[in-house]
PDB file of N, CA and C in Angstrom:
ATOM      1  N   UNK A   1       0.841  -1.180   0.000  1.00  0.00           N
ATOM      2  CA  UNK A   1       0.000   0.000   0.000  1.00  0.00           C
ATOM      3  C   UNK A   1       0.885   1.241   0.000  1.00  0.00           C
ATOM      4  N   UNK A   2       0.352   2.183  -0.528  1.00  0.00           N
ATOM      5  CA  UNK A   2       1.535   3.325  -0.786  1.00  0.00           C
ATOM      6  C   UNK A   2       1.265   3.923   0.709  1.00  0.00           C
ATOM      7  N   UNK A   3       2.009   5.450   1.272  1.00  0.00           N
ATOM      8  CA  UNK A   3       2.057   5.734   2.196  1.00  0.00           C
ATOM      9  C   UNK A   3       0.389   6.599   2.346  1.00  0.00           C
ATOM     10  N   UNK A   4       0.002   7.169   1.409  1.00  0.00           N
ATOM     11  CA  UNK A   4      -1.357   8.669   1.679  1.00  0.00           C
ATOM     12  C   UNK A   4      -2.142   6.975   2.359  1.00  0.00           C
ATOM     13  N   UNK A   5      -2.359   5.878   1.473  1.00  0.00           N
ATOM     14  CA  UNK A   5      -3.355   5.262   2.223  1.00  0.00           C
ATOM     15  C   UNK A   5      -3.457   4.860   3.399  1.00  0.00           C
ATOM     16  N   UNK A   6      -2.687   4.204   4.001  1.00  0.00           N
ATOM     17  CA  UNK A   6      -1.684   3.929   5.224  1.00  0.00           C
ATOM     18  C   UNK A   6      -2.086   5.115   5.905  1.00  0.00           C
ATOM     19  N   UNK A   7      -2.165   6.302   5.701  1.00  0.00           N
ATOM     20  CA  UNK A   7      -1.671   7.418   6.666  1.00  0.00           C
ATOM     21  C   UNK A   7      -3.665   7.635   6.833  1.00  0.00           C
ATOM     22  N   UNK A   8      -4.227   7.877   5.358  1.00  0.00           N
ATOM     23  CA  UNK A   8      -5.866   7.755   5.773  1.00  0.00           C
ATOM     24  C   UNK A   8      -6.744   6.785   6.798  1.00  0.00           C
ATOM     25  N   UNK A   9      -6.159   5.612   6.277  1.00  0.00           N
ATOM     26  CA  UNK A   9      -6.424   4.389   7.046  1.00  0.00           C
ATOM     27  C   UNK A   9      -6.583   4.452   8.881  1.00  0.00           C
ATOM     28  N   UNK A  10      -4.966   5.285   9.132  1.00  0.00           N
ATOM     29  CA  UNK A  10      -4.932   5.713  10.485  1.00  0.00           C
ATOM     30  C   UNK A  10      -5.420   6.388  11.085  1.00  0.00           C
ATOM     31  N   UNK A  11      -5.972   7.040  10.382  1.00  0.00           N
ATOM     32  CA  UNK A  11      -6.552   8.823  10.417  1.00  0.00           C
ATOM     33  C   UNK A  11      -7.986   8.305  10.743  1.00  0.00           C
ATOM     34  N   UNK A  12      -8.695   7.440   9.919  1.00  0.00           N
ATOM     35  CA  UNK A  12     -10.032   6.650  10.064  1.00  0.00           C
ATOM     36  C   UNK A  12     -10.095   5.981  11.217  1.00  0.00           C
ATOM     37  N   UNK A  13      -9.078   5.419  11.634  1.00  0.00           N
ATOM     38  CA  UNK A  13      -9.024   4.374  12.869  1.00  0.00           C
ATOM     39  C   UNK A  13      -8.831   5.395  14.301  1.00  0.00           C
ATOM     40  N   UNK A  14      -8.512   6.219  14.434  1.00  0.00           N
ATOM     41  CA  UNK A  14      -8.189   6.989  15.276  1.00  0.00           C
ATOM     42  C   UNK A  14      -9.619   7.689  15.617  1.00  0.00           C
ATOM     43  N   UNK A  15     -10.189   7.990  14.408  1.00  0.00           N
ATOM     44  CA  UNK A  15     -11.124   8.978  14.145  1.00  0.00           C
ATOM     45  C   UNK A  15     -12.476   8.025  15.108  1.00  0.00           C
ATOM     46  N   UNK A  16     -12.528   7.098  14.741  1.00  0.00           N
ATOM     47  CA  UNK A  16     -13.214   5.564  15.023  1.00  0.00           C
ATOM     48  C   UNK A  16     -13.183   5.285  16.487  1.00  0.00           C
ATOM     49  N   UNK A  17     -11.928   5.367  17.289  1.00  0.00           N
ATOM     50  CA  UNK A  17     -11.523   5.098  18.541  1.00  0.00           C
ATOM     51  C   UNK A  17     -11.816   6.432  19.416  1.00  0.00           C
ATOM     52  N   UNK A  18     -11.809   8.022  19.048  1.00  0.00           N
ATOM     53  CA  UNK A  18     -11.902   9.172  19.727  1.00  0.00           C
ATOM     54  C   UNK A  18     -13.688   8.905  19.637  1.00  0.00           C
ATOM     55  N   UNK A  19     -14.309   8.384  18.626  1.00  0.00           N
ATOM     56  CA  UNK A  19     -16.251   8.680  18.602  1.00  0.00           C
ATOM     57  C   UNK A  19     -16.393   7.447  19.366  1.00  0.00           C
ATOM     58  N   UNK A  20     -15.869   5.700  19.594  1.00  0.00           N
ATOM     59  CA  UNK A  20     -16.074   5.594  20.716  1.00  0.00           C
ATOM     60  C   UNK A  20     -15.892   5.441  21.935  1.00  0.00           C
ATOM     61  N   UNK A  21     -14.512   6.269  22.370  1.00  0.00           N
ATOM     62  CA  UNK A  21     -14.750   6.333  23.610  1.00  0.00           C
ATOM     63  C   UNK A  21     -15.350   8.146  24.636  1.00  0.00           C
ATOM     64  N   UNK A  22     -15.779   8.761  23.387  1.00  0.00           N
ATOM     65  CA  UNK A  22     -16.637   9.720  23.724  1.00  0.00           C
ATOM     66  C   UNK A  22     -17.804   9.045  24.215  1.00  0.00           C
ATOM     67  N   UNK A  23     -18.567   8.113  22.824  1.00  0.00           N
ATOM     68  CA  UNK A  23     -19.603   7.701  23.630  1.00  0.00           C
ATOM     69  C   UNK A  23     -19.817   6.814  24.863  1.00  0.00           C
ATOM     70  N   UNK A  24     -18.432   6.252  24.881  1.00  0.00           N
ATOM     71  CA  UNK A  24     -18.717   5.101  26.572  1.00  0.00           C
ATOM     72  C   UNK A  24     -18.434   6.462  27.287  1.00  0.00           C
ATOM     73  N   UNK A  25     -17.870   7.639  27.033  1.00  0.00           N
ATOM     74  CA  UNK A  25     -17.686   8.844  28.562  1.00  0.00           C
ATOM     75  C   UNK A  25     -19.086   9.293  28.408  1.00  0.00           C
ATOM     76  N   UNK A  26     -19.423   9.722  27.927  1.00  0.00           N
ATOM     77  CA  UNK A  26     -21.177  10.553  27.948  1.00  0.00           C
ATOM     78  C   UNK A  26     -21.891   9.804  28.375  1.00  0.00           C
ATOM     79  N   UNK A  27     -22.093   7.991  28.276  1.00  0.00           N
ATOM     80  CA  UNK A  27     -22.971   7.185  28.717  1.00  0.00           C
ATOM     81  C   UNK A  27     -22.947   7.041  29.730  1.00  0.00           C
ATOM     82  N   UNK A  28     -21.425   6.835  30.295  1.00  0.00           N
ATOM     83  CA  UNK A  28     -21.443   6.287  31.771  1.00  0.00           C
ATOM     84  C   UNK A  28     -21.220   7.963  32.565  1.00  0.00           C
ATOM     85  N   UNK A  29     -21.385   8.851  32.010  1.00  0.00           N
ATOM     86  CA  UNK A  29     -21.785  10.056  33.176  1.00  0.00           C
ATOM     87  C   UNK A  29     -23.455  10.440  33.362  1.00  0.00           C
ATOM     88  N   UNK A  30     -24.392   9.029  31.897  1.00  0.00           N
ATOM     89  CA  UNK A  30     -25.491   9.825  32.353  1.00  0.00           C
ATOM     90  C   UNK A  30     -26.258   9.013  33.350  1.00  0.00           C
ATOM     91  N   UNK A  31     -27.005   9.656  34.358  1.00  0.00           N
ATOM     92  CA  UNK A  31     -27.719   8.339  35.245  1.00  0.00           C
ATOM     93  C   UNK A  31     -28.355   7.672  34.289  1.00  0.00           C
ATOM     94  N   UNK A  32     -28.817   6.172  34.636  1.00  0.00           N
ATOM     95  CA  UNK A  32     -30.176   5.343  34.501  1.00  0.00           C
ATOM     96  C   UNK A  32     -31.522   6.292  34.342  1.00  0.00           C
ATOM     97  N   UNK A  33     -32.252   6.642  35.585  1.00  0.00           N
ATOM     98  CA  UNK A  33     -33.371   7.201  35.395  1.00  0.00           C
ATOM     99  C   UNK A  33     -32.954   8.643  35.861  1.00  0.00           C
ATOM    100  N   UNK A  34     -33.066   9.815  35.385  1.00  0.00           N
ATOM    101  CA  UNK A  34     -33.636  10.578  35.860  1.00  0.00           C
ATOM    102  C   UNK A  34     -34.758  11.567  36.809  1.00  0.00           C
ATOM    103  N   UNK A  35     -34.964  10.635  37.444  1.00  0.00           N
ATOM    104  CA  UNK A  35     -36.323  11.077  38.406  1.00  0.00           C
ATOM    105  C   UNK A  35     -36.233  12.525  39.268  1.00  0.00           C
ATOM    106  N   UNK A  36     -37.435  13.427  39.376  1.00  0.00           N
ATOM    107  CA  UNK A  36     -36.996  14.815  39.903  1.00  0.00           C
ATOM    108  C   UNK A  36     -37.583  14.226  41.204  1.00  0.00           C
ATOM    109  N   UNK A  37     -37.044  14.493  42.063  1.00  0.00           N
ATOM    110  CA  UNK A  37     -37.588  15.128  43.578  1.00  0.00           C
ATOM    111  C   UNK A  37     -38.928  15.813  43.377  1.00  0.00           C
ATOM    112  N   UNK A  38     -39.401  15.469  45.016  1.00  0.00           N
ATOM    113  CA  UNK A  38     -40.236  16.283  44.577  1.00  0.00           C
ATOM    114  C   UNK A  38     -40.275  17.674  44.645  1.00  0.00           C
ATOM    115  N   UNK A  39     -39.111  18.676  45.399  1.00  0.00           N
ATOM    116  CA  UNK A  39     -38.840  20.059  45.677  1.00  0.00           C
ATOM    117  C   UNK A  39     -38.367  20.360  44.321  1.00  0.00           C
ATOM    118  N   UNK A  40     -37.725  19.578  43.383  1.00  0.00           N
ATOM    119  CA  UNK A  40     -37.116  19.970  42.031  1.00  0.00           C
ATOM    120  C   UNK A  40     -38.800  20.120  41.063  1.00  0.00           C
ATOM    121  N   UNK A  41     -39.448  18.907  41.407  1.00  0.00           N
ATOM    122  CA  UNK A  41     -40.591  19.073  40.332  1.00  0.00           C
ATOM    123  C   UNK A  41     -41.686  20.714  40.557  1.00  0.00           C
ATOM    124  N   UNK A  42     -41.103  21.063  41.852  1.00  0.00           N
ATOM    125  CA  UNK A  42     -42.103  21.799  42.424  1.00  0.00           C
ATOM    126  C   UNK A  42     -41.316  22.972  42.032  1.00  0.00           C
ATOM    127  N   UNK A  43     -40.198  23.375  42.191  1.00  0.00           N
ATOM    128  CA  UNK A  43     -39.518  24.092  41.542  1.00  0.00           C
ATOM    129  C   UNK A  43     -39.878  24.808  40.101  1.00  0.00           C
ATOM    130  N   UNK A  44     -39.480  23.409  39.138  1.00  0.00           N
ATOM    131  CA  UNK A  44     -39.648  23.464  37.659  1.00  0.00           C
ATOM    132  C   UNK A  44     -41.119  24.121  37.700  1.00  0.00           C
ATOM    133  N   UNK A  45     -42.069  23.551  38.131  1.00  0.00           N
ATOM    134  CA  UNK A  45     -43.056  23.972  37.640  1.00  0.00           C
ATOM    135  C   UNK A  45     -43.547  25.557  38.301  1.00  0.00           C
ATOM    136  N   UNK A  46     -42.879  25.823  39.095  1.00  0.00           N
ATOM    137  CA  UNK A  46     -42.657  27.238  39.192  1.00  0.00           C
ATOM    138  C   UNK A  46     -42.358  28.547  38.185  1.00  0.00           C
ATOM    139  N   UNK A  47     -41.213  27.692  37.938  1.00  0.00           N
ATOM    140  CA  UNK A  47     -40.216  28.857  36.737  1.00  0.00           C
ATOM    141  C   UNK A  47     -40.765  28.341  35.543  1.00  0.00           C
ATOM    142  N   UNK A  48     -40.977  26.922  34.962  1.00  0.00           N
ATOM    143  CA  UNK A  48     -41.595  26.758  33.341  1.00  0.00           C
ATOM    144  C   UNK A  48     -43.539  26.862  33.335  1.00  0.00           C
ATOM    145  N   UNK A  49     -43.734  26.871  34.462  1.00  0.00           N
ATOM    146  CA  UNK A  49     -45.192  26.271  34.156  1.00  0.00           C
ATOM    147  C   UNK A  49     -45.944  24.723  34.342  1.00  0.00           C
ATOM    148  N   UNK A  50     -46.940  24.709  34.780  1.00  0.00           N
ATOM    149  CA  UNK A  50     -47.549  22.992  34.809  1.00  0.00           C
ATOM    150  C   UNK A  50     -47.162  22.863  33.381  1.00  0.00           C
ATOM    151  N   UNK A  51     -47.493  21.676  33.306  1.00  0.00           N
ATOM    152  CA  UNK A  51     -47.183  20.521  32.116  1.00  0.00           C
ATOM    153  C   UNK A  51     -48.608  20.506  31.266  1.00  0.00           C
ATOM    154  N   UNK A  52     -49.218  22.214  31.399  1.00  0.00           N
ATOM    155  CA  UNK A  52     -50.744  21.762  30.932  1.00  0.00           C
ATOM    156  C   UNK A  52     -50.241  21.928  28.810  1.00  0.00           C
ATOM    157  N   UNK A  53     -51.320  21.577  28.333  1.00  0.00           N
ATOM    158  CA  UNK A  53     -51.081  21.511  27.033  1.00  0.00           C
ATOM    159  C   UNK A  53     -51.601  23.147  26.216  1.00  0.00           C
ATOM    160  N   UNK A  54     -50.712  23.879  25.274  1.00  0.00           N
ATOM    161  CA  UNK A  54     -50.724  25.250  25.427  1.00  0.00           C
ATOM    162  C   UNK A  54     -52.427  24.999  24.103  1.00  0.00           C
ATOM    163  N   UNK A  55     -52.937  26.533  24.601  1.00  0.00           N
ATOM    164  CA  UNK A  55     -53.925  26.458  23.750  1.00  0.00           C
ATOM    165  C   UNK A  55     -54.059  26.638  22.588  1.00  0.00           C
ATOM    166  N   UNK A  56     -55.078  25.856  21.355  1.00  0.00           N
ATOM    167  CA  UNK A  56     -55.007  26.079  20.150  1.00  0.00           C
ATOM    168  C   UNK A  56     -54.489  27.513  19.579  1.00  0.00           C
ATOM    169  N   UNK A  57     -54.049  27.784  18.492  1.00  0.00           N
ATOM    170  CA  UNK A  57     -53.711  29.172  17.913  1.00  0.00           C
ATOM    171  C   UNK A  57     -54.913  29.174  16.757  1.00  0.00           C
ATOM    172  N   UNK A  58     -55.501  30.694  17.121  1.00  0.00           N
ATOM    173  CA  UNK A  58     -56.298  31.452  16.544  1.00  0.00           C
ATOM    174  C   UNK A  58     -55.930  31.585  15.320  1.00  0.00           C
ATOM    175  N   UNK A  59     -57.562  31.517  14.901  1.00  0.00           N
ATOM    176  CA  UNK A  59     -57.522  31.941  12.948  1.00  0.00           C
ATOM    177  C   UNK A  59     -56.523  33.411  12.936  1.00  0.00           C
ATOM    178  N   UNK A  60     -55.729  33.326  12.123  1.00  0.00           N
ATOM    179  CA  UNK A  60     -54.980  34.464  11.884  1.00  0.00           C
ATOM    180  C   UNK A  60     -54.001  34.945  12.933  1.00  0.00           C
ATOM    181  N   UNK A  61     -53.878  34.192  13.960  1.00  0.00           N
ATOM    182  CA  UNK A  61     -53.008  34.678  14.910  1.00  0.00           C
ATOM    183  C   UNK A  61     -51.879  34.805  14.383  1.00  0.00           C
ATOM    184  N   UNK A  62     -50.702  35.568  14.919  1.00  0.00           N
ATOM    185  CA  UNK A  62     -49.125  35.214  14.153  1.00  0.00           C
ATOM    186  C   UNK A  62     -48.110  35.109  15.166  1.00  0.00           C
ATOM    187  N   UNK A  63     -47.402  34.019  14.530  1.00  0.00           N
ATOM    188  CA  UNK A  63     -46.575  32.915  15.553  1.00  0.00           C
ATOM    189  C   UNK A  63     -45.273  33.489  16.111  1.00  0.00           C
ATOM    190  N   UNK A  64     -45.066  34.762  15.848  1.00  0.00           N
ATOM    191  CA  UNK A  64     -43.646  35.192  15.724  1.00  0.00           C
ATOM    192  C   UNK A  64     -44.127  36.235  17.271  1.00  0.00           C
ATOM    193  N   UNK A  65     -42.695  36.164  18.411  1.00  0.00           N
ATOM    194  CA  UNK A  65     -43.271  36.819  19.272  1.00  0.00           C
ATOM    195  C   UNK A  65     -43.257  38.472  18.878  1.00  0.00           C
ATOM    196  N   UNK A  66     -43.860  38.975  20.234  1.00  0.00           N
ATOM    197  CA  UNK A  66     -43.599  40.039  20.466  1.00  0.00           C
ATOM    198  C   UNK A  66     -42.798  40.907  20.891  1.00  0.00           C
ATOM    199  N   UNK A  67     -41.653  41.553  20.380  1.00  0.00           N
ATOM    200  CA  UNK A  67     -40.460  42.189  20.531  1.00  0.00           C
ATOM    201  C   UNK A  67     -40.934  43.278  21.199  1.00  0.00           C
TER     202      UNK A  67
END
């Protein structure tokens, strides 16, 4: 094999070995379940709002906010 292939080849394999052991680090930092507390759920729904479903949009309403 001449040398450019050899040198791509490595370049691929490397490339191969850095994507997975990114993904075994990101996996094993994320928990199993996520579950909130209940002072966290009570929290969230403080600052975002209940989890209610937002209401239909009006004939002609326009979607872009208000600056």
């Amino acid at each position: 094999m001449s040398r450019p292939a050899i040198l791509i080849i490595a370049l691929l394999v490397m490339a191969v070995g850095a994507s997975v052991a990114t993904l075994l680090v990101v996996r094993s930092t994320q928990p199993e379940h996520a579950q909130l507390s209940d002072e966290q759920q009570l929290t969230r729904q403080k600052v975002f709002g209940f989890s209610n479903e937002l209401p239909p949009i009006e004939k002609g309403q326009e979607m872009r906010p208000r600056w």
